[in-house]
Protein backbone atom coordinates (compact mmCIF):
# COMPACT_ATOMS: atom_id res chain seq x y z
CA UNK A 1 1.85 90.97 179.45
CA UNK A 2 2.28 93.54 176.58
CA UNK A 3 5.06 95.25 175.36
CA UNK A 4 5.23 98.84 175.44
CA UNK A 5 7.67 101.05 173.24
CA UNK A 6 8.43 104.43 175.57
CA UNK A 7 9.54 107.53 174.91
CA UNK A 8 10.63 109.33 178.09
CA UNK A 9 12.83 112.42 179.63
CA UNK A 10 15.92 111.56 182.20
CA UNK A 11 16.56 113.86 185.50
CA UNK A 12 19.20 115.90 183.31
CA UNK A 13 16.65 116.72 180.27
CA UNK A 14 17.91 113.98 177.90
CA UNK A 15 15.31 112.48 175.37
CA UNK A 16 15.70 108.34 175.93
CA UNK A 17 13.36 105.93 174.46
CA UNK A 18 12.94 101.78 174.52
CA UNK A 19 10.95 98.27 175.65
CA UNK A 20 9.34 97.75 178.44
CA UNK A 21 6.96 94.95 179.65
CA UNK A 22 3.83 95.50 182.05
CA UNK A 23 -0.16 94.80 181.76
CA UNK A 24 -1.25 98.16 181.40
CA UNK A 25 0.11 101.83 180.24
CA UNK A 26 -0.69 103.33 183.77
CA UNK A 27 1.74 99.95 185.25
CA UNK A 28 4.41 101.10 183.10
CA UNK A 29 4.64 104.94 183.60
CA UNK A 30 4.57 103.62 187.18
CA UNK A 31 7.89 101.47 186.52
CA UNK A 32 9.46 104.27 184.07
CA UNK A 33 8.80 107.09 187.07
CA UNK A 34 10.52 104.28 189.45
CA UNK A 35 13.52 104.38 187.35
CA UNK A 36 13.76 108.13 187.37
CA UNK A 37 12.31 108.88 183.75
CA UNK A 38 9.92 110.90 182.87
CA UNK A 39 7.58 109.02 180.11
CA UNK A 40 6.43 111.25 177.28
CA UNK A 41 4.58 108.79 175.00
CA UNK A 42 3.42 105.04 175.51
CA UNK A 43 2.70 102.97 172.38
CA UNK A 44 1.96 99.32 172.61
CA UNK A 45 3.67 97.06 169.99
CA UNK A 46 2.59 93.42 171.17
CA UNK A 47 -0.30 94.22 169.04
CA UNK A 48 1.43 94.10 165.99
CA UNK A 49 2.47 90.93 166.77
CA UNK A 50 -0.50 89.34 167.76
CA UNK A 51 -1.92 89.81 164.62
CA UNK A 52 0.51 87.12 162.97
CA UNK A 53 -0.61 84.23 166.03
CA UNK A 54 -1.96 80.81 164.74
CA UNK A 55 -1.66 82.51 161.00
CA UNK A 56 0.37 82.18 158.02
CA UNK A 57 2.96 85.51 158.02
CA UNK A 58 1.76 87.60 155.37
CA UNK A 59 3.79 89.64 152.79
CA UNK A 60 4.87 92.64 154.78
CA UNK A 61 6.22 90.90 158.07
CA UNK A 62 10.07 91.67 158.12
CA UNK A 63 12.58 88.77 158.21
CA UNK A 64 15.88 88.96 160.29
CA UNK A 65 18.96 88.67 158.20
CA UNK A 66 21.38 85.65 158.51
CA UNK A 67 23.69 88.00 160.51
CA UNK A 68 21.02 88.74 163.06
CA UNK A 69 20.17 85.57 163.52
CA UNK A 70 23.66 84.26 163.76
CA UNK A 71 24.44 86.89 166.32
CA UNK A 72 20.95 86.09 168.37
CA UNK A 73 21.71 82.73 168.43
CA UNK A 74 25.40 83.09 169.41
CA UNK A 75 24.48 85.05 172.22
CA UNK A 76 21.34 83.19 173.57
CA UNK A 77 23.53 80.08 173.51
CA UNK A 78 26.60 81.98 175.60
CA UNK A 79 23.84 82.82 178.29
CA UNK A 80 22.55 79.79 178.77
CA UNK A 81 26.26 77.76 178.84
CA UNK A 82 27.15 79.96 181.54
CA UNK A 83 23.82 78.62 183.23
CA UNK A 84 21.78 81.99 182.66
CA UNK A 85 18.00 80.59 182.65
CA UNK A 86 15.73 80.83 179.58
CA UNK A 87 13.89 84.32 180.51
CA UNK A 88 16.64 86.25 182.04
CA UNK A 89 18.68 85.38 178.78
CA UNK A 90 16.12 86.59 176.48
CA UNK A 91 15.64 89.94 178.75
CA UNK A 92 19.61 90.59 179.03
CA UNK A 93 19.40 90.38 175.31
CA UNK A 94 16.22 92.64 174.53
CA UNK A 95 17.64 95.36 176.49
CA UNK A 96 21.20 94.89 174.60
CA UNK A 97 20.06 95.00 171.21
CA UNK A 98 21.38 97.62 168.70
CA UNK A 99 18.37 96.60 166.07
CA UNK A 100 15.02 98.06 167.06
CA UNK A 101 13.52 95.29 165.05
CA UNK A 102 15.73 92.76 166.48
CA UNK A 103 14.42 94.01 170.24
CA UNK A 104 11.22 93.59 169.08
CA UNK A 105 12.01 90.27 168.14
CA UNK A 106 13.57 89.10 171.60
CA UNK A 107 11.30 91.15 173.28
CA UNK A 108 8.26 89.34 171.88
CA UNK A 109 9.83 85.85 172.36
CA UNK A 110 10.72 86.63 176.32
CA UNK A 111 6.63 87.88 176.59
CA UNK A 112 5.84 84.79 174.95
CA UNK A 113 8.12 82.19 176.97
CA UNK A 114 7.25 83.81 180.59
CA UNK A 115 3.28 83.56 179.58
CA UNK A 116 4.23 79.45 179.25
CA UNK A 117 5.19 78.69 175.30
CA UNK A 118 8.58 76.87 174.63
CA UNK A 119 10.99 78.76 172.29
CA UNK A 120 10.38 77.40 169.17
CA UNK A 121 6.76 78.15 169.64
CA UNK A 122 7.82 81.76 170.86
CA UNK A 123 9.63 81.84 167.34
CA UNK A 124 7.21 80.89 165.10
CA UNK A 125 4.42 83.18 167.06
CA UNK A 126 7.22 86.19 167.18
CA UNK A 127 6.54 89.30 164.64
CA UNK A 128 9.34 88.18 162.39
CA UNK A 129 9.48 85.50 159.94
CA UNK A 130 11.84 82.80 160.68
CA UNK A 131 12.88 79.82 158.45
CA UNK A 132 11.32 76.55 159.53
CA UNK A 133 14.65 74.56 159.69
CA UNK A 134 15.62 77.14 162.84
CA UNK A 135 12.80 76.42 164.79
CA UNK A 136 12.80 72.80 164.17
CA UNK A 137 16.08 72.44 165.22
CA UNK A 138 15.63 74.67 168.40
CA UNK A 139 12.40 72.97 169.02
CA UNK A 140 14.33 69.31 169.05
CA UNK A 141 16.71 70.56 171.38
CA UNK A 142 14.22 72.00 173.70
CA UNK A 143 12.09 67.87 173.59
CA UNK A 144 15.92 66.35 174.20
CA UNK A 145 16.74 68.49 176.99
CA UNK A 146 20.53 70.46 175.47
CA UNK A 147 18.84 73.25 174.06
CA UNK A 148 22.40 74.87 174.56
CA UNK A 149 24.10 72.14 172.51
CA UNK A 150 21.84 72.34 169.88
CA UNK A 151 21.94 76.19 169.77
CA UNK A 152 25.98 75.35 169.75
CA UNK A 153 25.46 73.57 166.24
CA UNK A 154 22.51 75.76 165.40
CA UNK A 155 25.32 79.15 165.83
CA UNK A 156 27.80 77.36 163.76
CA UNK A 157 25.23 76.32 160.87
CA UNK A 158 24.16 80.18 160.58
CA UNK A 159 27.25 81.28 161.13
CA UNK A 160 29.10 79.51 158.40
CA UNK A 161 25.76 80.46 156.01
CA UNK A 162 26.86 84.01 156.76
CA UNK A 163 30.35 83.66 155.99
CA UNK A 164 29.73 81.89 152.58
CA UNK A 165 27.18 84.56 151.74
CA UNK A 166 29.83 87.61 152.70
CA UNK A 167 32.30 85.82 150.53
CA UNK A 168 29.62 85.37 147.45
CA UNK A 169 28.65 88.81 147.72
CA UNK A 170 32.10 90.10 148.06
CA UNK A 171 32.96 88.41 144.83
CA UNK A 172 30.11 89.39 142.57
CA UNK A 173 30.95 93.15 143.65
CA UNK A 174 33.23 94.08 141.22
CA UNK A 175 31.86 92.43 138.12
CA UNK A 176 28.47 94.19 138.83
CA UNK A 177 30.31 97.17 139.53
CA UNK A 178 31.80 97.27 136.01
CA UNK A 179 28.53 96.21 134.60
CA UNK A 180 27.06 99.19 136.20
CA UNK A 181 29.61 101.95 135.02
CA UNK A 182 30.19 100.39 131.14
CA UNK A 183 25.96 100.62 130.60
CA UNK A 184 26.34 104.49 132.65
CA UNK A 185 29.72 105.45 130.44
CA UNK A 186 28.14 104.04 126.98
CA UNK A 187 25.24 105.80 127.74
CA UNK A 188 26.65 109.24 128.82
CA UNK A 189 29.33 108.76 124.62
CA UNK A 190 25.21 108.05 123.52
CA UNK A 191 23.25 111.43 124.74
CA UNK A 192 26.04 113.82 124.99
CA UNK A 193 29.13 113.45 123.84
CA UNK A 194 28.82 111.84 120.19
CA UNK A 195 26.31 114.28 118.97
CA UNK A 196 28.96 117.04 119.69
CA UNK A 197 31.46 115.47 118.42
CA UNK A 198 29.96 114.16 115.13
CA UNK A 199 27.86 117.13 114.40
CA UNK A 200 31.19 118.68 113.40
CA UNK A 201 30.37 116.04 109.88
CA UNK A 202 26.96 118.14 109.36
CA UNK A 203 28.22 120.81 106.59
CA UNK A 204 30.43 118.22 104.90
CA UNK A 205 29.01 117.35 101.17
CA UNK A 206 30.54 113.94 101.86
CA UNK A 207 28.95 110.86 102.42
CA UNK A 208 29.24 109.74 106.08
CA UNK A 209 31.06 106.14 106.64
CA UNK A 210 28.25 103.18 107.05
CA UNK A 211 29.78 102.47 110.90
CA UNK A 212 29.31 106.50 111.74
CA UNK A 213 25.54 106.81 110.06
CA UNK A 214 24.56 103.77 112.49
CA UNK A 215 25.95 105.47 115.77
CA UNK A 216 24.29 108.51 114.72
CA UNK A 217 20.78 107.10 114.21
CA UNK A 218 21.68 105.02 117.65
CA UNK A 219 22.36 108.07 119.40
CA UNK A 220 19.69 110.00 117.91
CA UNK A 221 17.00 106.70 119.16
CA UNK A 222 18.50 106.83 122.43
CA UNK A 223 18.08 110.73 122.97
CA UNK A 224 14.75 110.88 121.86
CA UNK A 225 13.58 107.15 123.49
CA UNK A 226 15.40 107.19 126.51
CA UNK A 227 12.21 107.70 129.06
CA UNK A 228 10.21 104.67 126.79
CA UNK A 229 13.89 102.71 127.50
CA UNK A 230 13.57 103.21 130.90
CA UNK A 231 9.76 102.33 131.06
CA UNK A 232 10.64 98.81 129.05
CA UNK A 233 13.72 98.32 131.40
CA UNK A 234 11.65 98.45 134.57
CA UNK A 235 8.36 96.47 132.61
CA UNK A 236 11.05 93.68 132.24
CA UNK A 237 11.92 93.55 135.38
CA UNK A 238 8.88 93.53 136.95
CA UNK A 239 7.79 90.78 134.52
CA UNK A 240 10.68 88.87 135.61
CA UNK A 241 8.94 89.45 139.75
CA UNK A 242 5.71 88.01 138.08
CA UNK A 243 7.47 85.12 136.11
CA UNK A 244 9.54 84.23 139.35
CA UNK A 245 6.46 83.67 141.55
CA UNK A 246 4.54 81.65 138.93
CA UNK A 247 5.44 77.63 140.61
CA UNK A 248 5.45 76.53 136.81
CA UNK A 249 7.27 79.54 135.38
CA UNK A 250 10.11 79.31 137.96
CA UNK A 251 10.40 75.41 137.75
CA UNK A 252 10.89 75.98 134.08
CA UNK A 253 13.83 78.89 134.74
CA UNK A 254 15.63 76.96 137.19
CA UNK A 255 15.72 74.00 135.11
CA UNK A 256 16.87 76.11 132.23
CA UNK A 257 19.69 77.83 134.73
CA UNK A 258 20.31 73.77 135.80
CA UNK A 259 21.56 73.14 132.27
CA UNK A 260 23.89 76.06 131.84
CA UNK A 261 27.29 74.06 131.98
CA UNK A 262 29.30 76.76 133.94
CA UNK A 263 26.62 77.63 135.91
CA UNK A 264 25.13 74.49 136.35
CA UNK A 265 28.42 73.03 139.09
CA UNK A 266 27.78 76.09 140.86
CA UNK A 267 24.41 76.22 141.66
CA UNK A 268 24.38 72.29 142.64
CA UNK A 269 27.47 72.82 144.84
CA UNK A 270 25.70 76.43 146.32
CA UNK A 271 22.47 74.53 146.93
CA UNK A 272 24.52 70.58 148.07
CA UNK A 273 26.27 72.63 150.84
CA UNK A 274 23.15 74.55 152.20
CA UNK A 275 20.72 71.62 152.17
CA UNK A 276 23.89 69.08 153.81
CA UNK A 277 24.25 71.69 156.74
CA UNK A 278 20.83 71.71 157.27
CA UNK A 279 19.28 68.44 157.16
CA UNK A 280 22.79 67.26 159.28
CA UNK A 281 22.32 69.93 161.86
CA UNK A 282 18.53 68.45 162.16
CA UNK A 283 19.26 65.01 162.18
CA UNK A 284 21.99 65.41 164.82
CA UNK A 285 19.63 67.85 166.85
CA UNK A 286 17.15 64.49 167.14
CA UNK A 287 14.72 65.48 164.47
CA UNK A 288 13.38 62.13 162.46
CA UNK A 289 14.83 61.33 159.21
CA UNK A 290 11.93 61.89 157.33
CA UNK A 291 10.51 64.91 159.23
CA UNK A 292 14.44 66.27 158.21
CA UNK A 293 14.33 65.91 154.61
CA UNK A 294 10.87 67.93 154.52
CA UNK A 295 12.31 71.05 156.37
CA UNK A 296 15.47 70.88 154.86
CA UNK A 297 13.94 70.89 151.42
CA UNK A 298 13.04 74.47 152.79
CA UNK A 299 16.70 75.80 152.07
CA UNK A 300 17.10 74.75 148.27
CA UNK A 301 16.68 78.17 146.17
CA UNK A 302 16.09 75.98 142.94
CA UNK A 303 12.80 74.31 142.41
CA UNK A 304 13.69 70.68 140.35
CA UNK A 305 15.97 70.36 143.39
CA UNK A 306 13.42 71.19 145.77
CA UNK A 307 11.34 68.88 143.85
CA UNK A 308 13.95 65.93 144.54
CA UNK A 309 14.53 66.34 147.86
CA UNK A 310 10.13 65.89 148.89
CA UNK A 311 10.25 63.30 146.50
CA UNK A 312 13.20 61.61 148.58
CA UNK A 313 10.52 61.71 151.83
CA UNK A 314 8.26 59.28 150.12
CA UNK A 315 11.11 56.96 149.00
CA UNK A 316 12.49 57.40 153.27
CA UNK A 317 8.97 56.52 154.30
CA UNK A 318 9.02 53.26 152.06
CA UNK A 319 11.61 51.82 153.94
CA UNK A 320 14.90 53.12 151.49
CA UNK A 321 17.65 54.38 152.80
CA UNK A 322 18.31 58.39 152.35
CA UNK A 323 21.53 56.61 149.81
CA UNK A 324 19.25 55.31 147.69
CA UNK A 325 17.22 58.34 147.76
CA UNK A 326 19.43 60.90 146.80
CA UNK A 327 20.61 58.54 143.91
CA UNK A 328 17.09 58.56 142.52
CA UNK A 329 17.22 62.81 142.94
CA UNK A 330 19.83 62.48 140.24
CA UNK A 331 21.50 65.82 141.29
CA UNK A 332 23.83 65.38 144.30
CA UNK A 333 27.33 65.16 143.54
CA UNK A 334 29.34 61.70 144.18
CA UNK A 335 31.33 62.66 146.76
CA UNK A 336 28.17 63.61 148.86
CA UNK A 337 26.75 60.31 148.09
CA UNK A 338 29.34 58.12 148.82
CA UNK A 339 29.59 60.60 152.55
CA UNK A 340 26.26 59.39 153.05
CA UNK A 341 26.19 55.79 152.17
CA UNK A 342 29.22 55.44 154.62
CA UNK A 343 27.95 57.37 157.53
CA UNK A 344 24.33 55.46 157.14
CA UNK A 345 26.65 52.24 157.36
CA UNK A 346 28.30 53.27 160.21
CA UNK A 347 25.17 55.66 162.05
CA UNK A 348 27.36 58.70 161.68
CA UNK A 349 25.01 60.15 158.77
CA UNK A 350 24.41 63.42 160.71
CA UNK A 351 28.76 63.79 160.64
CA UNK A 352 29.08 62.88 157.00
CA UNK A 353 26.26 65.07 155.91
CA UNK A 354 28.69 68.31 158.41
CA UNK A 355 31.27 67.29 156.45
CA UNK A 356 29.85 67.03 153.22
CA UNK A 357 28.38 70.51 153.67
CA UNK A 358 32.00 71.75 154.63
CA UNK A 359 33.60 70.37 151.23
CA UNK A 360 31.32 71.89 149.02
CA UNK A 361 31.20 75.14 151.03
CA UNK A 362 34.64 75.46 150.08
CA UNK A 363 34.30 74.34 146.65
CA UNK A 364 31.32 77.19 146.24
CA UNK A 365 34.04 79.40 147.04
CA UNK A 366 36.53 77.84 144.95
CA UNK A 367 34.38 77.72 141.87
CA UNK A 368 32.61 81.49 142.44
CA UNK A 369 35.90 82.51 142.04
CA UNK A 370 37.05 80.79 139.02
CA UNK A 371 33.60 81.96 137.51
CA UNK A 372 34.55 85.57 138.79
CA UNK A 373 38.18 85.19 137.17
CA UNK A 374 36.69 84.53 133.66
CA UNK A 375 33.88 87.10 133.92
CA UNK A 376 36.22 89.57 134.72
CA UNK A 377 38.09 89.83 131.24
CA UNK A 378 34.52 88.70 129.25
CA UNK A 379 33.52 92.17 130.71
CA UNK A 380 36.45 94.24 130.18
CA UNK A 381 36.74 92.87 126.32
CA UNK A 382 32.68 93.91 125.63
CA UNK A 383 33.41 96.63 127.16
CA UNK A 384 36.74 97.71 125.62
CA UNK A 385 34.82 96.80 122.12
CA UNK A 386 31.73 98.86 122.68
CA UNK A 387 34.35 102.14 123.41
CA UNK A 388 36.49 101.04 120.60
CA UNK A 389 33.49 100.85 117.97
CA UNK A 390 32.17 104.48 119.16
CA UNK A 391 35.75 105.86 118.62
CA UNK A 392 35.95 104.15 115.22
CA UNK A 393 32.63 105.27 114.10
CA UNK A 394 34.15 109.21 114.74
CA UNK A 395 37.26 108.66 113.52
CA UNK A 396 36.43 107.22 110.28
CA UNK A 397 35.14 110.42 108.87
CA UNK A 398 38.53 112.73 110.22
CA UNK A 399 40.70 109.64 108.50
CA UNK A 400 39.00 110.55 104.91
CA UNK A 401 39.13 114.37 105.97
CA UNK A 402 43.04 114.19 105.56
CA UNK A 403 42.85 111.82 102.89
CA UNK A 404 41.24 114.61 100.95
CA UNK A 405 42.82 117.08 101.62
CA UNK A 406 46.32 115.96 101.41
């Protein structure tokens, strides 16, 4: 069947539009006039999906956000605890959905489960890109028979994601913020208000102070250069787009970032707590250790790291125990390792890894905001100097004004 996006008319004149599934246009004005509409327009959007079957995703295929996915997967798993089969779930959800992309999402993977294909199959055909440890998990609960359990951990997992991404977010807003307004205020002293004020000096037969002659040739550069500013400003950026997408280029920033000693505790912890959720979540779902590692090396953002955790499949396949792996990675944190030798003793690794995860989730937190705590005043200081020099640099001249003439 294809899916079909409607516009239509109700019996009182009201404009209503939405999914619907049938095998042909003429079968689903049939259905639309059987629920009293009107249809106006008929435009299929399976199409758009099939184009992504049996291929790679390209560029332009949307993603669902960590919320959307969290609340999908919350939902789906509520539906099928209260005994709600497979396809009736994924219809009661299609029709529900807020998100027209999201719709087309569930839409797609209810089409693709009632022609035959499990879930995790309907996910990685569906017109949406979604990360491999997600379907791996969903597609080991679906082989062990407690899909709902596993969709139970799998909620939780992208649930807690979401919370610890809120909370980052919600602390790097206010130092950006006051990044943002001291580049807009020194700008805005730069193009308009120093040249008024200083052009006051013009008629004097004095000689300006060294500190004022600098702001005025920097004020003077930035009037006349601001466009070519702008056009270097947004050639950086792009360059850093290029850089970041070059394998060898990013390998060598992120080991750069790796050796910042502030910075360096927080991305290990960051990318420690995402990689323990995951690869716990699989290996408690019933996916093989080694199969585990390779998906969860999926979720680390920084490339050495990434690196470490493949290289830890070889050293799993050689008989070594996932201990003795992550020792020879170099990069996990004691704590985690000693959580992991003790669960692999006992065959409670999945647990340890859960709690692992949930320590250094916590410690993310903990150390974003210490981070954010000393930014803060670094900020307000540059910030506070940059005003006070610009002052200076005008008042200098007035000071020596009343020198002379008293």
């Amino acid at each position: 069947m294809a899916v079909f996006e409607y516009k239509a008319l109700t019996k009182q004149g009201k404009h209503v539009k939405g999914l619907q599934e049938g095998d042909s246009e003429r079968q689903i004005r049939q259905i639309l006039r059987d629920k009293g509409l009107t249809p106006l327009s008929l435009a299929e959007i399976e199409k758009k999906s099939s184009r992504t079957k049996g291929a790679q995703k390209g560029f332009f295929v949307p993603k669902l956000s960590v919320a959307e996915l969290s609340l999908f997967t919350r939902e789906l798993f509520t539906l099928l605890d209260a005994s709600t089969p497979l396809k009736e779930a994924l219809k009661a959800l299609s029709t529900q959905s807020e998100s027209k992309q999201v719709a087309r999402f569930i839409t797609s993977l209810h089409t693709h489960v009632s022609e035959g294909y499990s879930l995790a199959n309907a996910m990685a055909l569906a017109p949406v890109t979604i990360p491999r440890d997600i379907i791996a998990t969903i597609q080991a609960g679906e082989e062990s028979g407690h899909l709902d359990k596993v969709l139970s951990r799998l909620a939780d997992s992208i649930e807690q994601q979401d919370n610890l991404n809120k909370k980052m977010k919600t602390a790097l807003i206010y130092p950006m913020l006051m990044v943002v307004v001291a580049v807009a205020i020194v700008f805005f002293l730069m193009i308009y208000v120093v040249p008024k004020v200083v052009s006051v000096f013009d008629n004097m037969q004095q000689t300006l102070p060294p500190l004022t002659q600098g702001l005025l040739s920097l004020s003077a550069f930035v009037q006349a250069q601001w466009p070519l500013m702008l056009v270097v400003v947004i050639l950086m950026w792009l360059g850093g787009i290029w850089v970041m997408k070059r394998p060898k280029w990013r390998f060598a920033v992120h080991t750069f970032l790796l050796r910042i000693p502030g910075l360096k505790r927080f991305l290990i912890y960051s990318a420690t707590a995402r990689w323990s959720r995951t690869f716990g979540v699989l290996v408690l779902s019933g996916v093989a250790i080694k199969d585990a590692l390779k998906i969860s090396a999926e979720v680390m953002t920084m490339d050495p790291m990434k690196k470490g955790v493949l290289d830890m499949v070889e050293e799993v396949r050689e008989g070594k125990p996932v201990y003795h792996a992550m020792q020879t990675a170099g990069f996990f944190p004691p704590l985690l390792l000693n959580l992991v030798k003790t669960g692999e003793g006992k065959g409670q690794l999945d647990a340890m890894l859960i709690k692992g995860a949930e320590h250094y989730e916590t410690a993310v937190e903990s150390t974003a905001t210490a981070l954010v705590s000393i930014l803060e005043p670094v900020l307000i200081i540059i910030m506070g100097g940059v005003v006070l020099t610009i002052v200076m640099a005008i008042m200098m001249p007035l000071f020596e004004m009343n020198q002379m003439i008293s």
